[in-house]
N, C-alpha and C. Protein backbone atom coordinates (compact mmCIF):
# COMPACT_ATOMS: atom_id res chain seq x y z
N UNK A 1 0.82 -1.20 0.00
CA UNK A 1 0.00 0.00 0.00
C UNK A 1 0.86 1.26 0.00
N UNK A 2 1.91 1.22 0.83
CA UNK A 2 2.83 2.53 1.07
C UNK A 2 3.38 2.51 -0.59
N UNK A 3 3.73 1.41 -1.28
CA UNK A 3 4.47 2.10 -2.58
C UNK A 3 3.99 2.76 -3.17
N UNK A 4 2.58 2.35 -3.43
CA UNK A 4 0.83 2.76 -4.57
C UNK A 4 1.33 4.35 -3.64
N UNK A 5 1.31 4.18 -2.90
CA UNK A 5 0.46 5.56 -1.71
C UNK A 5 2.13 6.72 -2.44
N UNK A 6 3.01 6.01 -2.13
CA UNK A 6 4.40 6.82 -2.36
C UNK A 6 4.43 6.79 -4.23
N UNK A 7 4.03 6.24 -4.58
CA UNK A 7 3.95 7.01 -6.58
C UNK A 7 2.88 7.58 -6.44
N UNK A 8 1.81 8.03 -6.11
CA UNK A 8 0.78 8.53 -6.61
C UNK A 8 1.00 10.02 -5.75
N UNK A 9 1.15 9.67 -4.45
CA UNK A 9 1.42 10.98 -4.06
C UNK A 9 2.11 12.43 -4.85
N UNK A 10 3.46 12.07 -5.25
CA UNK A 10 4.12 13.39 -5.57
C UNK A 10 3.20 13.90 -6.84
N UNK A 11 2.35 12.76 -8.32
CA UNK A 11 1.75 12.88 -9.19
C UNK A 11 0.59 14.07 -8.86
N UNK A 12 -0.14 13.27 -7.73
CA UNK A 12 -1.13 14.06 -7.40
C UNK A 12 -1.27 15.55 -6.72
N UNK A 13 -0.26 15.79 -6.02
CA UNK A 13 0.35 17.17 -5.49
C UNK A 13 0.46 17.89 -6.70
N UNK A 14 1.55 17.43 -7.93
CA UNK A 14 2.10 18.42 -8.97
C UNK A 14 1.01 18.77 -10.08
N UNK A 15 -0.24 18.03 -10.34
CA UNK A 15 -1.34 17.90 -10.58
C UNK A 15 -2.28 18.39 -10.23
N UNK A 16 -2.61 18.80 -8.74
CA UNK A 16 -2.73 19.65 -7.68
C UNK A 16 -2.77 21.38 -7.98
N UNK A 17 -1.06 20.74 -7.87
CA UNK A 17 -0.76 22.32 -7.57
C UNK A 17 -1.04 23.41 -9.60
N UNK A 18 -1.34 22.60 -10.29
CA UNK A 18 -1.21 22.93 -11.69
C UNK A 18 -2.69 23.28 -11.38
N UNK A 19 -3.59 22.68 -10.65
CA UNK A 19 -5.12 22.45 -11.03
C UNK A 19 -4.91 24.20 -10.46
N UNK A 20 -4.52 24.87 -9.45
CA UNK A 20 -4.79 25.79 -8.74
C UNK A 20 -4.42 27.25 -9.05
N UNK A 21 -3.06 27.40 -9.61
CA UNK A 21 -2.17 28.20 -10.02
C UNK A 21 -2.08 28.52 -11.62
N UNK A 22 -3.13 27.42 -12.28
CA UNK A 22 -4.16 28.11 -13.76
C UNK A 22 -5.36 29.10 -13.17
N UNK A 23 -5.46 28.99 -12.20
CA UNK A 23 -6.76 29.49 -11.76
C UNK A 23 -8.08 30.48 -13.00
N UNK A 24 -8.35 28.95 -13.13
CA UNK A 24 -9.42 28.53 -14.34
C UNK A 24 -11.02 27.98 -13.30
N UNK A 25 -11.18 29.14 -12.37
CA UNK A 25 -12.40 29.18 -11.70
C UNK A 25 -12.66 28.30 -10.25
N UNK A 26 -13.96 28.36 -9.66
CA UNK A 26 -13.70 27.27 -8.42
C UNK A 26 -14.11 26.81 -8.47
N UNK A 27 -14.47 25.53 -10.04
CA UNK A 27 -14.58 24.39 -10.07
C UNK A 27 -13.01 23.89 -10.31
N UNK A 28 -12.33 24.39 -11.04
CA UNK A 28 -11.48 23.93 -11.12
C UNK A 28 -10.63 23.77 -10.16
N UNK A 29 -10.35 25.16 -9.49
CA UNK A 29 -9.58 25.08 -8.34
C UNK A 29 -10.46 24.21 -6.89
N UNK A 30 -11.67 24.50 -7.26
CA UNK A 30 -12.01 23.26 -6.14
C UNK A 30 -11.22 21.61 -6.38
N UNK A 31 -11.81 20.90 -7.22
CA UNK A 31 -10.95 19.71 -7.97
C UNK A 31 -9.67 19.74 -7.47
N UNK A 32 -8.95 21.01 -7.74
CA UNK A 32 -7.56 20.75 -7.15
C UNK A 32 -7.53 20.89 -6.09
N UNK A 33 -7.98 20.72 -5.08
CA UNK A 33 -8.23 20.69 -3.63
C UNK A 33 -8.19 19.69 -3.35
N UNK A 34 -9.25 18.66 -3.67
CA UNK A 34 -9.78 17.39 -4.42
C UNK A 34 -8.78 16.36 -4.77
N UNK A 35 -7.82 16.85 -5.30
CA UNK A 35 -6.57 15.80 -5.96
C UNK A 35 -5.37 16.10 -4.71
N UNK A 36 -5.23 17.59 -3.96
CA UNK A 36 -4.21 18.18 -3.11
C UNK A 36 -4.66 17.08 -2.03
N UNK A 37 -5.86 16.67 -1.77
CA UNK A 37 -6.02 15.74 -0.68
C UNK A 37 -5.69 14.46 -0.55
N UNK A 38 -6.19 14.15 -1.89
CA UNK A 38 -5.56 12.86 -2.36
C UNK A 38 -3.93 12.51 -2.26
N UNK A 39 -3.30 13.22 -2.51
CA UNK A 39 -1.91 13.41 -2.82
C UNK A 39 -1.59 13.76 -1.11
N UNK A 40 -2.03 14.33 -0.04
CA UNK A 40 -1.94 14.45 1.03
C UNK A 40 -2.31 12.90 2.08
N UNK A 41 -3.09 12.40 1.85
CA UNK A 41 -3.75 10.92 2.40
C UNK A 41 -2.47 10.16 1.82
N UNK A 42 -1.79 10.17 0.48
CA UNK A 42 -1.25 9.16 0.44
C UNK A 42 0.30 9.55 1.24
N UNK A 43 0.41 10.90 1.04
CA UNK A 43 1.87 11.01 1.50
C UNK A 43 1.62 10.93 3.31
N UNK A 44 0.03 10.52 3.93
CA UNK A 44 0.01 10.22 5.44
C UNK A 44 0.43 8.78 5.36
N UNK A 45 0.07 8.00 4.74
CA UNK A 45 -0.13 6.31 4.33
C UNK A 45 1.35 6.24 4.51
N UNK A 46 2.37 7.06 3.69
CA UNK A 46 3.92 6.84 3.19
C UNK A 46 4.58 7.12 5.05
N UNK A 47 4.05 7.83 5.58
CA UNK A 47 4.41 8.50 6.79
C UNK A 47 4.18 7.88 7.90
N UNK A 48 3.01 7.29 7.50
CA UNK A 48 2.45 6.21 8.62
C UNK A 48 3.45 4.44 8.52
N UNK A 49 3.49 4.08 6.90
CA UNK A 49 4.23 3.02 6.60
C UNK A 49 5.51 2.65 6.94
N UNK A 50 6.48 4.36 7.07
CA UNK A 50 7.61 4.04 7.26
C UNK A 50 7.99 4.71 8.28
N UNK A 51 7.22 4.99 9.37
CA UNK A 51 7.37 5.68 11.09
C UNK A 51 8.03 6.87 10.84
N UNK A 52 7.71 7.59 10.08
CA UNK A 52 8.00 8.76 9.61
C UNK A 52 6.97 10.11 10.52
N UNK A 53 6.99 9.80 11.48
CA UNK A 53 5.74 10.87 11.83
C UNK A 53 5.79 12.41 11.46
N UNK A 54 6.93 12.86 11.65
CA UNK A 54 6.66 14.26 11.06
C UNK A 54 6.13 14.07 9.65
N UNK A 55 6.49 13.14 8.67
CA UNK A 55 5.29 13.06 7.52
C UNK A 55 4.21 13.37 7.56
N UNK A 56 3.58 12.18 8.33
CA UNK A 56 2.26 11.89 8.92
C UNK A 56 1.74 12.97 9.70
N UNK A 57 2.13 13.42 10.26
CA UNK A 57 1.59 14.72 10.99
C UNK A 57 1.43 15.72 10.03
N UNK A 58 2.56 15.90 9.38
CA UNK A 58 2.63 17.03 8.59
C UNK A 58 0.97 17.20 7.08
N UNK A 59 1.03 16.35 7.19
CA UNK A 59 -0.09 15.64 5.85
C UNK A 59 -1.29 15.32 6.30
N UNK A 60 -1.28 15.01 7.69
CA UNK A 60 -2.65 14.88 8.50
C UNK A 60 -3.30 16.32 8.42
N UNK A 61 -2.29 17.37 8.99
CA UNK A 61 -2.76 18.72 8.84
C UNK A 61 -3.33 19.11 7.58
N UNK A 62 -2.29 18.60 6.37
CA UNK A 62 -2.45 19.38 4.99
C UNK A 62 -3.76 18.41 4.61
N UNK A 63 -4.23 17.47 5.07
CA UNK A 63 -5.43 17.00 4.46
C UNK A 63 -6.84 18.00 5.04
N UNK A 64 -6.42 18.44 6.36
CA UNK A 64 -7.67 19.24 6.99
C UNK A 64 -7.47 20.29 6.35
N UNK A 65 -5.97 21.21 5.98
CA UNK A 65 -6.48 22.13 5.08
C UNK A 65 -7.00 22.18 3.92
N UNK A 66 -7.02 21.04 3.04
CA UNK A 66 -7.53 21.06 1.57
C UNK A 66 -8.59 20.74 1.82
N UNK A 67 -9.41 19.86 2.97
CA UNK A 67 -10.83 20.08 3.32
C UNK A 67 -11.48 21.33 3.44
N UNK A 68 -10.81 22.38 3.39
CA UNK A 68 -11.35 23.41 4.00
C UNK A 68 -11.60 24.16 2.52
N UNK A 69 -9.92 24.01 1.57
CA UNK A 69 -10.19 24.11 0.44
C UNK A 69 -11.37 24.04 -0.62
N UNK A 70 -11.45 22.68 -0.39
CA UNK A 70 -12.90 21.74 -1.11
C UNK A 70 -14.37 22.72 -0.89
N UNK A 71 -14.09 22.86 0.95
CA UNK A 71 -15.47 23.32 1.12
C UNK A 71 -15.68 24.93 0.30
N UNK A 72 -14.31 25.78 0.58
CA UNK A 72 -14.41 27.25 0.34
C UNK A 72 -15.04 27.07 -1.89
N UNK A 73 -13.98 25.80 -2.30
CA UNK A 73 -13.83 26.76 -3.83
C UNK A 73 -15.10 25.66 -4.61
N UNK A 74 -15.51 24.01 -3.51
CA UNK A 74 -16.41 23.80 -4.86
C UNK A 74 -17.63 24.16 -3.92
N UNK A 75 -17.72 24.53 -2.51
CA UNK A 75 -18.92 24.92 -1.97
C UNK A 75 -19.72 26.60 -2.15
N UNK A 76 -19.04 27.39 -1.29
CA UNK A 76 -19.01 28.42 -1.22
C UNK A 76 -18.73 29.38 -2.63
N UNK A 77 -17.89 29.33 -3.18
CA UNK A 77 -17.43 30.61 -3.90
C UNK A 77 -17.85 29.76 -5.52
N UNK A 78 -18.33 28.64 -5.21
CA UNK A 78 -18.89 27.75 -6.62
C UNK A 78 -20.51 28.61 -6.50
N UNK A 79 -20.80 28.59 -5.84
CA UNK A 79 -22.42 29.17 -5.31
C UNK A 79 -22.17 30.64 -5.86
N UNK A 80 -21.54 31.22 -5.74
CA UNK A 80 -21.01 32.69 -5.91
C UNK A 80 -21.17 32.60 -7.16
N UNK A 81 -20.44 32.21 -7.87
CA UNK A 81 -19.79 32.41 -9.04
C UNK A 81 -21.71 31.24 -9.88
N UNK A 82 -22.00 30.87 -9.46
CA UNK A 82 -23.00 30.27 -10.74
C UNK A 82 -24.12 31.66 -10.46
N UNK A 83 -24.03 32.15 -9.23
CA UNK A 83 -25.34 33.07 -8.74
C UNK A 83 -24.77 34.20 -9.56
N UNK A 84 -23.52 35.02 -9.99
CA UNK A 84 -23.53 36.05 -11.22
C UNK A 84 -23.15 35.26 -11.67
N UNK A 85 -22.80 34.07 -12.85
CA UNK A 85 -23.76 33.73 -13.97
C UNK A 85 -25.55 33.72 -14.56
N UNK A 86 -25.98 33.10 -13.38
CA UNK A 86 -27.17 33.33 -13.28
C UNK A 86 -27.86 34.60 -13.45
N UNK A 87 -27.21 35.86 -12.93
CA UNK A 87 -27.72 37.20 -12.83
C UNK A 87 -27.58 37.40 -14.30
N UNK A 88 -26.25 37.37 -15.25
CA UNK A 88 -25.71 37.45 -16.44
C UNK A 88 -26.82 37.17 -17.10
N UNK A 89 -27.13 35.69 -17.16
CA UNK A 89 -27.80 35.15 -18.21
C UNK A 89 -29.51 35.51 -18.36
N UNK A 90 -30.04 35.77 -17.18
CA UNK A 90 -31.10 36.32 -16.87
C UNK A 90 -31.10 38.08 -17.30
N UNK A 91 -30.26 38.82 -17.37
CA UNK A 91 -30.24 40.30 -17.75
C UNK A 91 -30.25 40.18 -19.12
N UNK A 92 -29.48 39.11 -19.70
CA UNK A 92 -29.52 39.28 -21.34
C UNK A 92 -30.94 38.60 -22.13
N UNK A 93 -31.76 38.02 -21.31
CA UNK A 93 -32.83 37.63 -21.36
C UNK A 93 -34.17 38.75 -21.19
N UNK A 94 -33.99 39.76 -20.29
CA UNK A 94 -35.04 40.72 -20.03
C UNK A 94 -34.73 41.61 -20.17
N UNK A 95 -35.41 42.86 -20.17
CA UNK A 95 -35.37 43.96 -20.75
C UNK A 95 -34.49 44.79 -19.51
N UNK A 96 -33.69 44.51 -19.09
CA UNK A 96 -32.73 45.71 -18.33
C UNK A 96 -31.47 45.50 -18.64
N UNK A 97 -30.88 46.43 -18.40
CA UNK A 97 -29.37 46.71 -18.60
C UNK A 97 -28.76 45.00 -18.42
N UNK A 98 -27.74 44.95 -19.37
CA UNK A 98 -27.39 43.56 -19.13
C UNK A 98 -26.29 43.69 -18.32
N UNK A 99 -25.61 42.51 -17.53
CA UNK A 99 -25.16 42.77 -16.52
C UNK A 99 -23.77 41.21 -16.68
N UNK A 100 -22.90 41.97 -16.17
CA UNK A 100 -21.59 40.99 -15.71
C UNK A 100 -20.96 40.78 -14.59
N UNK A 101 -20.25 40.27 -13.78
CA UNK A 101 -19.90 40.68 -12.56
C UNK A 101 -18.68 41.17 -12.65
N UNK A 102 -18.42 41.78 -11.89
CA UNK A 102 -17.40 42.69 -11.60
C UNK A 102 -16.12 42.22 -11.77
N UNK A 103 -15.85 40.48 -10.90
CA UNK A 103 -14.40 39.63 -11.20
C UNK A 103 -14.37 39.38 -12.72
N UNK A 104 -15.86 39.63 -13.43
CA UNK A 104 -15.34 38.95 -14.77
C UNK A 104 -14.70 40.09 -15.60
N UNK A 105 -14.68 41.27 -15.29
CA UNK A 105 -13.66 42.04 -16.13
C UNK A 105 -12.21 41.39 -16.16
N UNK A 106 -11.55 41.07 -14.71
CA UNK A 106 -10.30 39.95 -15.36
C UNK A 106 -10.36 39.36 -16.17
N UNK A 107 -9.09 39.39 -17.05
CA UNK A 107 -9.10 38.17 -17.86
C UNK A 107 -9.90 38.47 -19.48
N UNK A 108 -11.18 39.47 -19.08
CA UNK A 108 -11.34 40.06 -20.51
C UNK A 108 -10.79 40.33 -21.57
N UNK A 109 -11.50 40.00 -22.99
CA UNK A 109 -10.17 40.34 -23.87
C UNK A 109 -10.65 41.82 -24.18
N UNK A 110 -9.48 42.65 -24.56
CA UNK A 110 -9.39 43.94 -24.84
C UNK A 110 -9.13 43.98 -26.35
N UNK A 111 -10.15 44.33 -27.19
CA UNK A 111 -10.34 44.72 -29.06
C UNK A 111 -10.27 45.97 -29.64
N UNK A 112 -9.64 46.64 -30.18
CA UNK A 112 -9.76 47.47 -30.98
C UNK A 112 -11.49 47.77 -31.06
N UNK A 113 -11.70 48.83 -32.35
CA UNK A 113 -12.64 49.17 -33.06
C UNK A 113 -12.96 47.90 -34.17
N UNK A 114 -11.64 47.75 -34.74
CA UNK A 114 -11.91 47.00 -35.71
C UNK A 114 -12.20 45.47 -35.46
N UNK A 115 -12.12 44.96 -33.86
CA UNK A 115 -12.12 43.66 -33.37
C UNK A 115 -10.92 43.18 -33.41
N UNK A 116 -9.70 43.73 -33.43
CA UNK A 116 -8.35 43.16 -33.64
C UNK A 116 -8.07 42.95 -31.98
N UNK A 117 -7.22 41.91 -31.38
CA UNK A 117 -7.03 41.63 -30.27
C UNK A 117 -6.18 43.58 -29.76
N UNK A 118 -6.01 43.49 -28.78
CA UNK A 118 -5.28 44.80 -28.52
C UNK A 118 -4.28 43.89 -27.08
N UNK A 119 -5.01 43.76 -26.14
CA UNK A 119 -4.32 42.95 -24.74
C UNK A 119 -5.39 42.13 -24.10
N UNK A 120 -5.54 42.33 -22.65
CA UNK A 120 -6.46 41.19 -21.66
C UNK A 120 -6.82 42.46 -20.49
N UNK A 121 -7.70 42.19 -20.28
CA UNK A 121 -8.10 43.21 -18.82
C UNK A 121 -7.79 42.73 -17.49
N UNK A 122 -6.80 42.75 -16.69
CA UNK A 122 -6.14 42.67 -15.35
C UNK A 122 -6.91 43.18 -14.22
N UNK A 123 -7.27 44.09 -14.04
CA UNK A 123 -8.11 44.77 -13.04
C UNK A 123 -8.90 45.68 -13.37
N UNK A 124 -10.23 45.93 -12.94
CA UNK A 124 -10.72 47.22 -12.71
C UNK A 124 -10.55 48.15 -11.56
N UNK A 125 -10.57 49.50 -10.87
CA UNK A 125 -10.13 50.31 -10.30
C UNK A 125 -11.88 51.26 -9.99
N UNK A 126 -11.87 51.01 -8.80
CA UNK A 126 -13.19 51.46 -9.00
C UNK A 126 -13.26 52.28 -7.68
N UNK A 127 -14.24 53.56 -7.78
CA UNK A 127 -14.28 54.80 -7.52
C UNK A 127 -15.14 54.74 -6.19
N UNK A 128 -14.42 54.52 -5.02
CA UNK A 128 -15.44 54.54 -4.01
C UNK A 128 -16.52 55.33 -3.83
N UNK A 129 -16.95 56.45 -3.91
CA UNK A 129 -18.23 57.31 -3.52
C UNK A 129 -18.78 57.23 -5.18
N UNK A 130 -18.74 57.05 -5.77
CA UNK A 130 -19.91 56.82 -7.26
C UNK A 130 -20.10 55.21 -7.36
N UNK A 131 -18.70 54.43 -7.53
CA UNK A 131 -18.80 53.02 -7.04
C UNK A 131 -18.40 53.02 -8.84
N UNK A 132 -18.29 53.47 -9.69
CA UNK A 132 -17.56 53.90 -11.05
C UNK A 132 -16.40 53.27 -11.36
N UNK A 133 -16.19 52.81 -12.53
CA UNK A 133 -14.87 52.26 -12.90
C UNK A 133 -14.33 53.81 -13.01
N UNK A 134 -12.71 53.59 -12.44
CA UNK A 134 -11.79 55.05 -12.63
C UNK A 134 -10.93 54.77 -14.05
N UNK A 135 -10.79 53.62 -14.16
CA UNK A 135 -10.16 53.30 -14.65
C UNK A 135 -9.23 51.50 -15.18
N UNK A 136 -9.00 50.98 -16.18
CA UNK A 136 -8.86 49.11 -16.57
C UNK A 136 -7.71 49.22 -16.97
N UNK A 137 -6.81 48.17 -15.96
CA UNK A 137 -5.48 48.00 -15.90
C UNK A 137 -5.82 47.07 -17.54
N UNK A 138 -4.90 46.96 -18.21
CA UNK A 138 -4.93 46.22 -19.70
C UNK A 138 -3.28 46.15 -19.71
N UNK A 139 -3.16 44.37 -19.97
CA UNK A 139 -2.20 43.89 -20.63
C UNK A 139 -1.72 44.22 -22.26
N UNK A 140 -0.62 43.79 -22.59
CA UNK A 140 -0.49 43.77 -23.95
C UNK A 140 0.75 43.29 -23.94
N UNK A 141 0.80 42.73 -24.74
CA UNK A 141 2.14 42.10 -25.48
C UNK A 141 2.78 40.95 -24.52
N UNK A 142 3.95 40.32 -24.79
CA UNK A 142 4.27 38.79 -23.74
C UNK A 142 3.51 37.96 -23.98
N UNK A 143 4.04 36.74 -23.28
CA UNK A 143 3.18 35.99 -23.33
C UNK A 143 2.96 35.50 -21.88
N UNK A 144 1.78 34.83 -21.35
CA UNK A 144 1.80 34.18 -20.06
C UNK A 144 2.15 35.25 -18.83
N UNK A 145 2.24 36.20 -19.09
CA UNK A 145 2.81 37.29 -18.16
C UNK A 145 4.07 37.81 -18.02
N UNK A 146 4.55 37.12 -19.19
CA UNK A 146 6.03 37.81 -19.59
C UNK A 146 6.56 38.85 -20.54
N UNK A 147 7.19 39.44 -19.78
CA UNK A 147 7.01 40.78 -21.12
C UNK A 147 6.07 41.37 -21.38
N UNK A 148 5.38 41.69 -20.55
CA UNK A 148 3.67 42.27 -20.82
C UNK A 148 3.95 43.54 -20.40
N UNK A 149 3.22 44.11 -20.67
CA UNK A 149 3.18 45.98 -20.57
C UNK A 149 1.91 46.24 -20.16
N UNK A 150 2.01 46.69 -18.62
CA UNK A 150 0.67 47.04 -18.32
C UNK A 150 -0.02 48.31 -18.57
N UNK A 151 -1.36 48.80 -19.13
CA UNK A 151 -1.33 50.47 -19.25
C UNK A 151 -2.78 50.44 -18.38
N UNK A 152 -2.68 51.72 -17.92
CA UNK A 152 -4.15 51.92 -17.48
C UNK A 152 -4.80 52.94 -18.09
N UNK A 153 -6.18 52.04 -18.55
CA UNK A 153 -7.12 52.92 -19.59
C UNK A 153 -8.40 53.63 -19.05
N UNK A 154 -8.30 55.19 -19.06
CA UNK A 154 -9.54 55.57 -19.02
C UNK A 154 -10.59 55.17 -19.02
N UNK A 155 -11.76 54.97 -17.94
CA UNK A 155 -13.13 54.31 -18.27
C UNK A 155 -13.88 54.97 -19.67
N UNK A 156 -13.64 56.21 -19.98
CA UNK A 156 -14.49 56.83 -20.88
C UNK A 156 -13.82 56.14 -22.11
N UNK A 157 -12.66 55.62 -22.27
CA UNK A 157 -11.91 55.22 -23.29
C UNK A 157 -12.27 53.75 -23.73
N UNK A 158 -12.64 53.30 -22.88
CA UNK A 158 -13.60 51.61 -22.84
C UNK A 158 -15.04 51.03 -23.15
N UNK A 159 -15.38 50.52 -24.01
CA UNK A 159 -16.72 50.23 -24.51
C UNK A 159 -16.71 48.85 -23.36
N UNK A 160 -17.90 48.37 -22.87
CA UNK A 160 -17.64 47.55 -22.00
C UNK A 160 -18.81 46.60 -22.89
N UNK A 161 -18.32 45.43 -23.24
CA UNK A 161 -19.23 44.36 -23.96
C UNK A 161 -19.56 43.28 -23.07
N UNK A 162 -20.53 42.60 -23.08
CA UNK A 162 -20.57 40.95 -22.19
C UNK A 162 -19.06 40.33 -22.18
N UNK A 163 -18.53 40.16 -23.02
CA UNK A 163 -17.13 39.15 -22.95
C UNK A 163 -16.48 39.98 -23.90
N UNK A 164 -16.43 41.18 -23.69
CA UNK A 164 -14.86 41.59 -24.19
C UNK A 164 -15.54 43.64 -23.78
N UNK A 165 -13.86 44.43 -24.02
CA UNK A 165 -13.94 45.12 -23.66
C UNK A 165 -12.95 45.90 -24.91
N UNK A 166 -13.78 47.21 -25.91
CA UNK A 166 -13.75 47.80 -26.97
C UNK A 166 -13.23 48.85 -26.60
N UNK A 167 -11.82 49.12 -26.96
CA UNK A 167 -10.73 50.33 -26.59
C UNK A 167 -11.60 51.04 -27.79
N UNK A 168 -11.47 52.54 -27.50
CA UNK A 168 -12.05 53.73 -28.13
C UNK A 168 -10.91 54.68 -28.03
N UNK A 169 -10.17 53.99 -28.55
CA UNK A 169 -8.61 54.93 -29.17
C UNK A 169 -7.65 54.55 -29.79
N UNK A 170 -7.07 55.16 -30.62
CA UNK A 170 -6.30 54.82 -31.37
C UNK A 170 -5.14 53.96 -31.27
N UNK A 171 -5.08 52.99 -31.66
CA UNK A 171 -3.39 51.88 -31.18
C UNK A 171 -2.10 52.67 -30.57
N UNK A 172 -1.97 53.58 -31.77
CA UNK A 172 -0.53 54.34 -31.09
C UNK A 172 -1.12 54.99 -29.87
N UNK A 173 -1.89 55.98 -30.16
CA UNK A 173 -2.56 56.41 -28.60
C UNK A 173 -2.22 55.45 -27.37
N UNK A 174 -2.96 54.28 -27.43
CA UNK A 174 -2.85 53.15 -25.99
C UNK A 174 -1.53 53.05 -26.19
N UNK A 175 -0.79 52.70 -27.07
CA UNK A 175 0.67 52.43 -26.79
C UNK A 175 1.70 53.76 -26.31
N UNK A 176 1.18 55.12 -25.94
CA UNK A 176 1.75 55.95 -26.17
C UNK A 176 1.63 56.46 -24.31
N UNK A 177 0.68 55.15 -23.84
CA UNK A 177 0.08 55.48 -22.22
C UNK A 177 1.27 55.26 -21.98
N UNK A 178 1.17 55.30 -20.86
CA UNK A 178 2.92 55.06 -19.66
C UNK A 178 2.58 53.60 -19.40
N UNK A 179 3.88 52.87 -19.13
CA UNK A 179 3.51 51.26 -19.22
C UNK A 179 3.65 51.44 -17.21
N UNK A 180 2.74 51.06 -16.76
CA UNK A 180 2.84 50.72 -15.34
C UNK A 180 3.76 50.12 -14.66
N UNK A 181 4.10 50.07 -13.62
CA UNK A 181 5.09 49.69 -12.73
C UNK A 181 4.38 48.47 -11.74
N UNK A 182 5.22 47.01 -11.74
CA UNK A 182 4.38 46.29 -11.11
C UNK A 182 4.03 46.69 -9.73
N UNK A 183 2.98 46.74 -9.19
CA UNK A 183 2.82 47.13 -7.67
C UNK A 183 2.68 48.51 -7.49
N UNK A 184 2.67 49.39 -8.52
CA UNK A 184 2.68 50.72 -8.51
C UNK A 184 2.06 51.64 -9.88
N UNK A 185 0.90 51.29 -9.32
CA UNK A 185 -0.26 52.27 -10.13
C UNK A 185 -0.84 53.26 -9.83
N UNK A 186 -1.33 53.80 -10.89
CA UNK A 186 -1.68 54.85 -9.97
C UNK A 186 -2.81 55.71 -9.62
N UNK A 187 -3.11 56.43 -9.37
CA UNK A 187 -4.40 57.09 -8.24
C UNK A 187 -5.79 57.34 -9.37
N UNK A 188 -5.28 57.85 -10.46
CA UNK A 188 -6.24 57.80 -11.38
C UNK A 188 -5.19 57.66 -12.69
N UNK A 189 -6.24 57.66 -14.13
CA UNK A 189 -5.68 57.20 -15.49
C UNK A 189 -5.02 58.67 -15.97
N UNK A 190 -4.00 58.49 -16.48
CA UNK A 190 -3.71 59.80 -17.26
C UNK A 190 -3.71 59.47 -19.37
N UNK A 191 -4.44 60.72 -19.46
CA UNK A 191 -4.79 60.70 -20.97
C UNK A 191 -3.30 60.18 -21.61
N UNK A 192 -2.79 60.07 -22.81
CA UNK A 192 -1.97 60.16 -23.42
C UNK A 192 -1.57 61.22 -24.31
């Protein structure tokens, strides 16, 4: 049992840790909770097999935390996340303003006029006393987060679509913004 328990373990951790750090929603990252436990039970089995107790201890713990995991990303924040879908799909159905949630501006793709890709939307920045976007951090260029150039775009400069978000300026213009500093943005957007 300890060998099964000692190959499957490290598989299921690195498997795990991939399910979490795509962070491709909390089904997904629930699942990897799901497999982090699995991969935790067996490395108790390996700990328990070979009187290894700081193993076993150590993995006893990490199984109660990925329980907790399980409960937060396929219980809790799975409920979240189908309840604005739900709001989504119901606004584009009836006659009011259609509606997205707020996390789904991440990750948005950012298009030209003409529909040409431009970057991805990173954050929104939003205006405590109106409750207003100030302003949409936007990627461009790199890949995977490398080499990327962050700019921050004017809300008035942004067409905001269901699944994508329509720059209303000229290419050189956005490229002509100041490229952001990681960790250091700033208070509001400046024109170009």
């Amino acid at each position: 049992m300890e060998s099964i328990a000692g190959w499957v373990a490290p598989i299921a951790t690195t498997i795990a840790a991939m399910m979490t750090a795509a962070n491709l929603g909390a089904r997904v990252t629930g699942w990897g909770f799901v497999v982090f436990t699995l991969g935790s039970i067996c490395w108790s089995l390996v700990g328990l097999g070979t009187d290894q107790t700081n193993l076993l201890a150590t993995n006893a713990f990490l199984t109660l935390v990925n329980l907790v995991g399980i409960w937060r990303w396929l219980g809790r924040q799975r409920a979240y996340e189908d309840g604005g879908k739900a709001a989504t799909e119901a606004s584009r159905r009836a006659a009011v303003p259609t509606l997205f949630t707020a996390t789904g501006i991440a990750g948005m793709p950012v298009v030209d006029d003409a529909g040409k890709p431009v970057g991805q939307a990173i954050e929104a920045l939003i205006e405590c006393g109106s409750g207003g976007v100030s302003y949409v951090v936007v990627s461009s260029g790199g890949i995977g987060g490398f080499d990327e150039t962050l700019r921050a775009v004017p809300r008035d400069q942004l067409e905001f679509g269901c699944d994508r978000l329509i720059l209303r300026m000229e290419r050189p213009k956005f490229e002509a913004l100041a490229a952001l500093e990681t960790g250091d943005w700033p208070a509001a957007a400046m024109a170009a």
